[in-house]
C-alpha atoms as a PDB file:
ATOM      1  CA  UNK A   1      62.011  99.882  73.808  1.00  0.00           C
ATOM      2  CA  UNK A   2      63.482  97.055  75.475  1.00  0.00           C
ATOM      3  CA  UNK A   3      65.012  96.706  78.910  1.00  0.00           C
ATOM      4  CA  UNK A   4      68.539  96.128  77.089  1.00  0.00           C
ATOM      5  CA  UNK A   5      67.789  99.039  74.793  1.00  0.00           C
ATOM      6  CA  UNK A   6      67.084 101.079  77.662  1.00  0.00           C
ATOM      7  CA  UNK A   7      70.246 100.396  79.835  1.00  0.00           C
ATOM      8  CA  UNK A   8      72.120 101.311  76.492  1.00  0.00           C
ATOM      9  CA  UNK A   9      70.335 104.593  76.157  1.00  0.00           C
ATOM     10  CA  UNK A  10      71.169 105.059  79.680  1.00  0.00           C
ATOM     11  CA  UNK A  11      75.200 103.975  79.120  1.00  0.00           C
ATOM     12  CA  UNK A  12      75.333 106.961  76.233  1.00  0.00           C
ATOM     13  CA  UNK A  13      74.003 109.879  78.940  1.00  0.00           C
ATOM     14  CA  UNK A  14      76.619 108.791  81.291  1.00  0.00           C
ATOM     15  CA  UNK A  15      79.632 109.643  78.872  1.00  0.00           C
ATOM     16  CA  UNK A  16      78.969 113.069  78.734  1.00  0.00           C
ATOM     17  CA  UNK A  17      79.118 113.107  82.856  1.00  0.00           C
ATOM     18  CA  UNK A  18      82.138 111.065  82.711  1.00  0.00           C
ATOM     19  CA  UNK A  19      84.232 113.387  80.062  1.00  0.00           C
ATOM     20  CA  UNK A  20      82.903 116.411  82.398  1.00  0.00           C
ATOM     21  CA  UNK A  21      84.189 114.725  85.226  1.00  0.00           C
ATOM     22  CA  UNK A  22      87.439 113.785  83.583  1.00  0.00           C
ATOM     23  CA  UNK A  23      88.385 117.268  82.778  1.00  0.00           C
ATOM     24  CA  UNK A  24      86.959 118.702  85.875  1.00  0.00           C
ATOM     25  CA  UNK A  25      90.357 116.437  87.222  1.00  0.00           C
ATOM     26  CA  UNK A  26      92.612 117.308  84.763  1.00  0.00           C
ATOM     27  CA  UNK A  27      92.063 121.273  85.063  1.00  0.00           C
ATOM     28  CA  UNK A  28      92.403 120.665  89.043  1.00  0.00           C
ATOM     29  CA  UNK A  29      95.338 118.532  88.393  1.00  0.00           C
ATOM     30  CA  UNK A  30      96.978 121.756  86.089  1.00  0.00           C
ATOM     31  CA  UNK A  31      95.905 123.793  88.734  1.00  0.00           C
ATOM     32  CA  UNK A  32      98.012 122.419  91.467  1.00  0.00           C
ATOM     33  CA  UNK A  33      95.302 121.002  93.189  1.00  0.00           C
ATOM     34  CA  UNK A  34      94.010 117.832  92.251  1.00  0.00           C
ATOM     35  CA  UNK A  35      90.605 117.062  93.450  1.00  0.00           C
ATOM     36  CA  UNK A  36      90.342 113.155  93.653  1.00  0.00           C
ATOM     37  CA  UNK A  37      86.636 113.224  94.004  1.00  0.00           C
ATOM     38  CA  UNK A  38      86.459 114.238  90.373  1.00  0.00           C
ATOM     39  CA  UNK A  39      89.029 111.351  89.858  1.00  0.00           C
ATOM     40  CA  UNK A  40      87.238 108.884  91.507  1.00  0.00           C
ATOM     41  CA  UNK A  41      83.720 109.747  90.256  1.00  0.00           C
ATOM     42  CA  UNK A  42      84.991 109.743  87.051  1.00  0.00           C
ATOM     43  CA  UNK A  43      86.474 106.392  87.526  1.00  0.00           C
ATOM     44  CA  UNK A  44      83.056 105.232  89.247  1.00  0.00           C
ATOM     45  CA  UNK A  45      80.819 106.566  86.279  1.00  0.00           C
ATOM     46  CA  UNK A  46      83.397 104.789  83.664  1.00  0.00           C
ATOM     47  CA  UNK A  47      83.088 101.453  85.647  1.00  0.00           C
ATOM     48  CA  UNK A  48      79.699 101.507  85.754  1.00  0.00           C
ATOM     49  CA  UNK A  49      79.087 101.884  82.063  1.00  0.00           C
ATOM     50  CA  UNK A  50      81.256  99.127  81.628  1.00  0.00           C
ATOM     51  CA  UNK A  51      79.198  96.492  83.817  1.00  0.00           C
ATOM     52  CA  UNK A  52      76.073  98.216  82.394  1.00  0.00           C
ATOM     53  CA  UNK A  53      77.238  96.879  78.848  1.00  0.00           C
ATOM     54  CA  UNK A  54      77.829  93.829  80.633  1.00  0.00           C
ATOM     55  CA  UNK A  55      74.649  93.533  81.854  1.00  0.00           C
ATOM     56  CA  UNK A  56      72.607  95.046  78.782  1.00  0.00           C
ATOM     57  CA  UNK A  57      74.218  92.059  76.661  1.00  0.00           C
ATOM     58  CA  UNK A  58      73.178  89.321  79.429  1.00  0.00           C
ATOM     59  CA  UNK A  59      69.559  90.877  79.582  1.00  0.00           C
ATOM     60  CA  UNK A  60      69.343  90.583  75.363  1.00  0.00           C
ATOM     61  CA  UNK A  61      70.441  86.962  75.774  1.00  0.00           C
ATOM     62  CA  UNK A  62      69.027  85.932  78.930  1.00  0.00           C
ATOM     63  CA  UNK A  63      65.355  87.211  77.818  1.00  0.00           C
ATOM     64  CA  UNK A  64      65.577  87.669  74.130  1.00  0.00           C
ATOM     65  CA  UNK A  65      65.621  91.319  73.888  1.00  0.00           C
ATOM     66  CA  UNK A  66      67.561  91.951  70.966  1.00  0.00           C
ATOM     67  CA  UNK A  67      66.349  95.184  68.718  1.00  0.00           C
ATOM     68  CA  UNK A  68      67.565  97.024  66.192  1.00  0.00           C
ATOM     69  CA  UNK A  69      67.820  99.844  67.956  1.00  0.00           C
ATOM     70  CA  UNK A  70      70.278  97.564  70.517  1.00  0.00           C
ATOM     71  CA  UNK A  71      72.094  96.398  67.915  1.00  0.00           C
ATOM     72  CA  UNK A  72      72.858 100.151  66.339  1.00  0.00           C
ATOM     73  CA  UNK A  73      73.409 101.299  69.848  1.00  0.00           C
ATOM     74  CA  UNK A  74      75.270  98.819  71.797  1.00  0.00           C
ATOM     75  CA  UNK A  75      78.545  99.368  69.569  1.00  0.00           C
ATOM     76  CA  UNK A  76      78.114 102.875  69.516  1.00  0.00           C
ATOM     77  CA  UNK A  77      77.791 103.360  73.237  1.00  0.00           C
ATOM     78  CA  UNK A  78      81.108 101.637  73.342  1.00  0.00           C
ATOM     79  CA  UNK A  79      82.952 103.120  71.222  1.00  0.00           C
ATOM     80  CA  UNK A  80      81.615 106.483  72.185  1.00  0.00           C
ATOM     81  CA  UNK A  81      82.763 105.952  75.611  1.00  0.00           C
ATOM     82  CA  UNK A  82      86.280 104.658  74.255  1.00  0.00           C
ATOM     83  CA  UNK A  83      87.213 107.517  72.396  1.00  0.00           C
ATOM     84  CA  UNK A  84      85.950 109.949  74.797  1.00  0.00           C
ATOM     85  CA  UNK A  85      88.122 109.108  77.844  1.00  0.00           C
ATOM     86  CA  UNK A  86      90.732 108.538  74.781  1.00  0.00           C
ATOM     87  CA  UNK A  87      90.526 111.921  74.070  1.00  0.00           C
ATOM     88  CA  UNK A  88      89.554 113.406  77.392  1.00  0.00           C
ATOM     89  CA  UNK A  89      93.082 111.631  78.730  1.00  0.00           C
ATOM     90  CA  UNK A  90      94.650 112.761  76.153  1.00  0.00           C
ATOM     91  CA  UNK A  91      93.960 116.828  76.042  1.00  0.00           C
ATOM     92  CA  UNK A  92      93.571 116.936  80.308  1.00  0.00           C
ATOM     93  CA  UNK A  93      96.491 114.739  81.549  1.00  0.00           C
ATOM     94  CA  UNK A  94      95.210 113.524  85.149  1.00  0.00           C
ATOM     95  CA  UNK A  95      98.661 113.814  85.604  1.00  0.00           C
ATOM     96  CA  UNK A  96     103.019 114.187  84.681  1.00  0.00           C
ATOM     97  CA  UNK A  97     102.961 110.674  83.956  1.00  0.00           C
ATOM     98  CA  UNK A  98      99.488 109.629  83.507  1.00  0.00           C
ATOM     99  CA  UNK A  99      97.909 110.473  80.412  1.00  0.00           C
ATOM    100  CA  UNK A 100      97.336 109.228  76.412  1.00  0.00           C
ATOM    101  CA  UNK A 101      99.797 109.913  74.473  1.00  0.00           C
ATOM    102  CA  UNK A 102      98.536 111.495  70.958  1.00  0.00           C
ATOM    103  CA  UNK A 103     100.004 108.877  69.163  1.00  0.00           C
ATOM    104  CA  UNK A 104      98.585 106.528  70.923  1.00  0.00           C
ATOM    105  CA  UNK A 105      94.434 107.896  70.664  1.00  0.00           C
ATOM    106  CA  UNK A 106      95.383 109.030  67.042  1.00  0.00           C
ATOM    107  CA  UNK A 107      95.773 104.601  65.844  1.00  0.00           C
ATOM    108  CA  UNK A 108      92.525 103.649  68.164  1.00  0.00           C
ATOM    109  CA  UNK A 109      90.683 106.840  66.169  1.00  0.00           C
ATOM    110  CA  UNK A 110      91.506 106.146  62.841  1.00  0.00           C
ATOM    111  CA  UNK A 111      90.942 102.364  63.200  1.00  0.00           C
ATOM    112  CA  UNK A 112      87.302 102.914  64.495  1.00  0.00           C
ATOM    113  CA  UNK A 113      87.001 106.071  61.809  1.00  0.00           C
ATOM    114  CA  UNK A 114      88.289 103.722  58.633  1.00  0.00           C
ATOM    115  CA  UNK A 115      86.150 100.763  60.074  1.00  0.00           C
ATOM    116  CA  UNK A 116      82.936 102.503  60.320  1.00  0.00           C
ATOM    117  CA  UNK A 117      83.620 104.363  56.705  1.00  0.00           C
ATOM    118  CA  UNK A 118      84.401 100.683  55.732  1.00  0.00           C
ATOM    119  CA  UNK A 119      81.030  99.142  56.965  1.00  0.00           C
ATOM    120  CA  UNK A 120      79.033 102.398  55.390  1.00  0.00           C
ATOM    121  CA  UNK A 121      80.860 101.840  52.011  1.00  0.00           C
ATOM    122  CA  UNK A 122      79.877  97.953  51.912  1.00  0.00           C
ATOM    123  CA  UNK A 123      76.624  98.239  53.288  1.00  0.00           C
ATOM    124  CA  UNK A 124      75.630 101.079  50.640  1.00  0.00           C
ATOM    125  CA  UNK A 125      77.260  98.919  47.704  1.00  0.00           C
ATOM    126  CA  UNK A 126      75.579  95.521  49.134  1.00  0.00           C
ATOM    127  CA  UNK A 127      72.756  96.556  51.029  1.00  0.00           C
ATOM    128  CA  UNK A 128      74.445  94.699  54.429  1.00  0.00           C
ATOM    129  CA  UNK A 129      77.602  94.391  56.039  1.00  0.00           C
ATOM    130  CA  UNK A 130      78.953  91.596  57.986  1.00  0.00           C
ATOM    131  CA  UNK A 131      80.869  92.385  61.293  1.00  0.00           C
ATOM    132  CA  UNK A 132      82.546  89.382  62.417  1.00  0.00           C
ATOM    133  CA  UNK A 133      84.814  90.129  65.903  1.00  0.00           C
ATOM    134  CA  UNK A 134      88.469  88.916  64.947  1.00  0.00           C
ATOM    135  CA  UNK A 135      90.952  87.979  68.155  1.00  0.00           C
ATOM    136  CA  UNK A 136      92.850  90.834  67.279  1.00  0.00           C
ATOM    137  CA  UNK A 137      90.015  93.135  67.895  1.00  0.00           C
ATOM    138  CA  UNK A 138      89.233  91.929  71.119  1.00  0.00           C
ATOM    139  CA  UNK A 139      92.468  91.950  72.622  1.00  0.00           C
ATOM    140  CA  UNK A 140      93.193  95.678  71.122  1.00  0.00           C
ATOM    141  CA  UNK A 141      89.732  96.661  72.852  1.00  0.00           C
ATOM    142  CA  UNK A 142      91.169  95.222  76.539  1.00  0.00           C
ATOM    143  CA  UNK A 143      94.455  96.594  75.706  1.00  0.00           C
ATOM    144  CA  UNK A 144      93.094  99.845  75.472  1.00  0.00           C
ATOM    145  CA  UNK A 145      90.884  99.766  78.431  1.00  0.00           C
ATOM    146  CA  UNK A 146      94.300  98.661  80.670  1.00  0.00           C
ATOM    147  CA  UNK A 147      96.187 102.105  79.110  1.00  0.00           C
ATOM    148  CA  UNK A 148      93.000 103.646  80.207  1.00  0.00           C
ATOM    149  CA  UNK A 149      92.877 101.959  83.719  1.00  0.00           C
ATOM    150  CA  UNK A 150      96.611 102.221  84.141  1.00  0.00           C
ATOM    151  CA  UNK A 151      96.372 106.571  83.444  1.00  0.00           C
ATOM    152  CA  UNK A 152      92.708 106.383  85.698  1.00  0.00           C
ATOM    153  CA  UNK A 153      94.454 104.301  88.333  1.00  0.00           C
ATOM    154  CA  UNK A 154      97.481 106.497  88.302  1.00  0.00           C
ATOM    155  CA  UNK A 155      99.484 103.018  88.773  1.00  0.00           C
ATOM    156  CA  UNK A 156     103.012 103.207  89.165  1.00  0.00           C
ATOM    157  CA  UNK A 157     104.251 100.202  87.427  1.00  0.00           C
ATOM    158  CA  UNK A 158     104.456  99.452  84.831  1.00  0.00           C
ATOM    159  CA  UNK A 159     106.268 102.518  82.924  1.00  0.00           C
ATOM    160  CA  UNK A 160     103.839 104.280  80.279  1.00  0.00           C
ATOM    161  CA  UNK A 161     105.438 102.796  77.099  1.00  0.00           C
ATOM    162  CA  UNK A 162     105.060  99.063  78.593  1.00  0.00           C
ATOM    163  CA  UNK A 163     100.975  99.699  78.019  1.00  0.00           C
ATOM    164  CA  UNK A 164     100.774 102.120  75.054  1.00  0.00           C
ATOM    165  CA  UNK A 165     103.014 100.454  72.703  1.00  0.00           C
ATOM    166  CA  UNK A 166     102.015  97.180  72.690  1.00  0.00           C
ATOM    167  CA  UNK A 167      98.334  98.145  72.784  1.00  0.00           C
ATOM    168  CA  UNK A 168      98.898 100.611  70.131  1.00  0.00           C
ATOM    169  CA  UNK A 169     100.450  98.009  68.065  1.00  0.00           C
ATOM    170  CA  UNK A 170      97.269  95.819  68.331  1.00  0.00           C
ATOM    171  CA  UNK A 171      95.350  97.889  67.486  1.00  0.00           C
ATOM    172  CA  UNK A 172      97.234  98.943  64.378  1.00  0.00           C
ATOM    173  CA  UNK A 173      97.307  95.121  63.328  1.00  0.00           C
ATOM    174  CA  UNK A 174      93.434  94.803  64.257  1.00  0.00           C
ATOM    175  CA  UNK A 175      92.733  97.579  61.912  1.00  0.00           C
ATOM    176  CA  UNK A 176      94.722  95.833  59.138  1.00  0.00           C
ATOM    177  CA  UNK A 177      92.970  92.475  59.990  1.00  0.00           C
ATOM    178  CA  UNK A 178      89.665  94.205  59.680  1.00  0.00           C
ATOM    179  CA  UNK A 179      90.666  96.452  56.101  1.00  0.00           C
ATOM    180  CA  UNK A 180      91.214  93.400  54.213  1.00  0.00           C
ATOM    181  CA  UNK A 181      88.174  91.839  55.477  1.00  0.00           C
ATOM    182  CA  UNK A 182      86.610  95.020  54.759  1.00  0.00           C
ATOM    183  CA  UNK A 183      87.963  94.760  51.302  1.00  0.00           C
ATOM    184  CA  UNK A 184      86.842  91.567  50.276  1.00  0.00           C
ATOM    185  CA  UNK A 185      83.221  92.288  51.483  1.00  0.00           C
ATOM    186  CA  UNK A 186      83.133  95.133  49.680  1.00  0.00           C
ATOM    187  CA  UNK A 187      84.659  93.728  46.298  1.00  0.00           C
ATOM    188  CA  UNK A 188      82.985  90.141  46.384  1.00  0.00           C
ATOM    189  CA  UNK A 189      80.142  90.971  49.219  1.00  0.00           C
ATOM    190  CA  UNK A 190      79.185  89.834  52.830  1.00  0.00           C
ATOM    191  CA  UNK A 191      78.886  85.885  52.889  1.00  0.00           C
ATOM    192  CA  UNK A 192      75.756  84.095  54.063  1.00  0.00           C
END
């Protein structure tokens, strides 16, 4: 297993500390008591799974340690860490005004949920699957992690709706973006 590989591996145990972390603040939060060590740690182990996906990438490029196993984990680690604080901010508000609204986790869900089915459905019919990143994608993905910094942050301004709305409505176009891309792999196949 790789260095990279192994910093990835390492990225997926910390979500589990994070989410535990995350609601250890939001029940001390309901409680009346909010204990901002929980809050920050949480923020701290969220951070650094970020720069460790930062820094698994540069390791695969800098030294040529791509895998398969990287390239079946990397994404996953991401996107497992996405929807869990999604979720985890959603159910255990960290506070009155700072939390995910359902709405809000329910488009970044089903858009990762419809694009994985998507990439099973083409790879079984094709034997591959291409994933190429669209713009939309990436600016949904650091609109999302702003509504997530914004609730972790507990930032004042801007209001809620300022961040949720627009990034939900990215998202919602990135997922149409990547359904008919989808669709045309899977009706004429993946190109190259």
């Amino acid at each position: 297993m790789t260095l990279a590989t192994r910093i990835t591996v390492f990225r997926i145990f910390m979500i589990p500390l994070y989410a535990w972390l995350a609601v250890s603040y939001g029940h001390s939060v309901a409680a009346g008591s909010p204990d901002e060590s929980h809050r920050l740690a949480a923020m701290g182990v969220f951070l650094a799974a970020g720069l460790s996906d930062a820094l698994d990438g540069w390791i695969a490029r800098r030294f040529q340690q791509h895998s398969r196993l990287g390239r079946i984990l990397d994404p996953l680690a991401d996107k497992c860490l996405m929807l869990t604080a999604l979720i985890v901010l959603n159910l255990h508000p960290w506070s009155a005004r700072h939390w995910i609204p359902w709405w809000f986790a329910t488009v970044v869900i089903l858009r990762d949920v419809l694009s994985s089915l998507a990439a099973w459905a083409i790879a079984r019919r094709h034997g591959r699957v291409q994933i190429v990143p669209h713009w939309t994608g990436k600016l949904a993905t650091v609109l999302q992690l702003l509504a997530l910094g914004w609730v972790m942050l507990q930032l004042p301004w801007p209001p809620w709706w300022a961040i949720m709305v627009p990034a939900a409505a990215i998202t919602f176009a990135s997922g149409m973006v990547y359904i008919h891309k989808g669709w045309q792999q899977y009706r004429h196949g993946p190109q190259n």
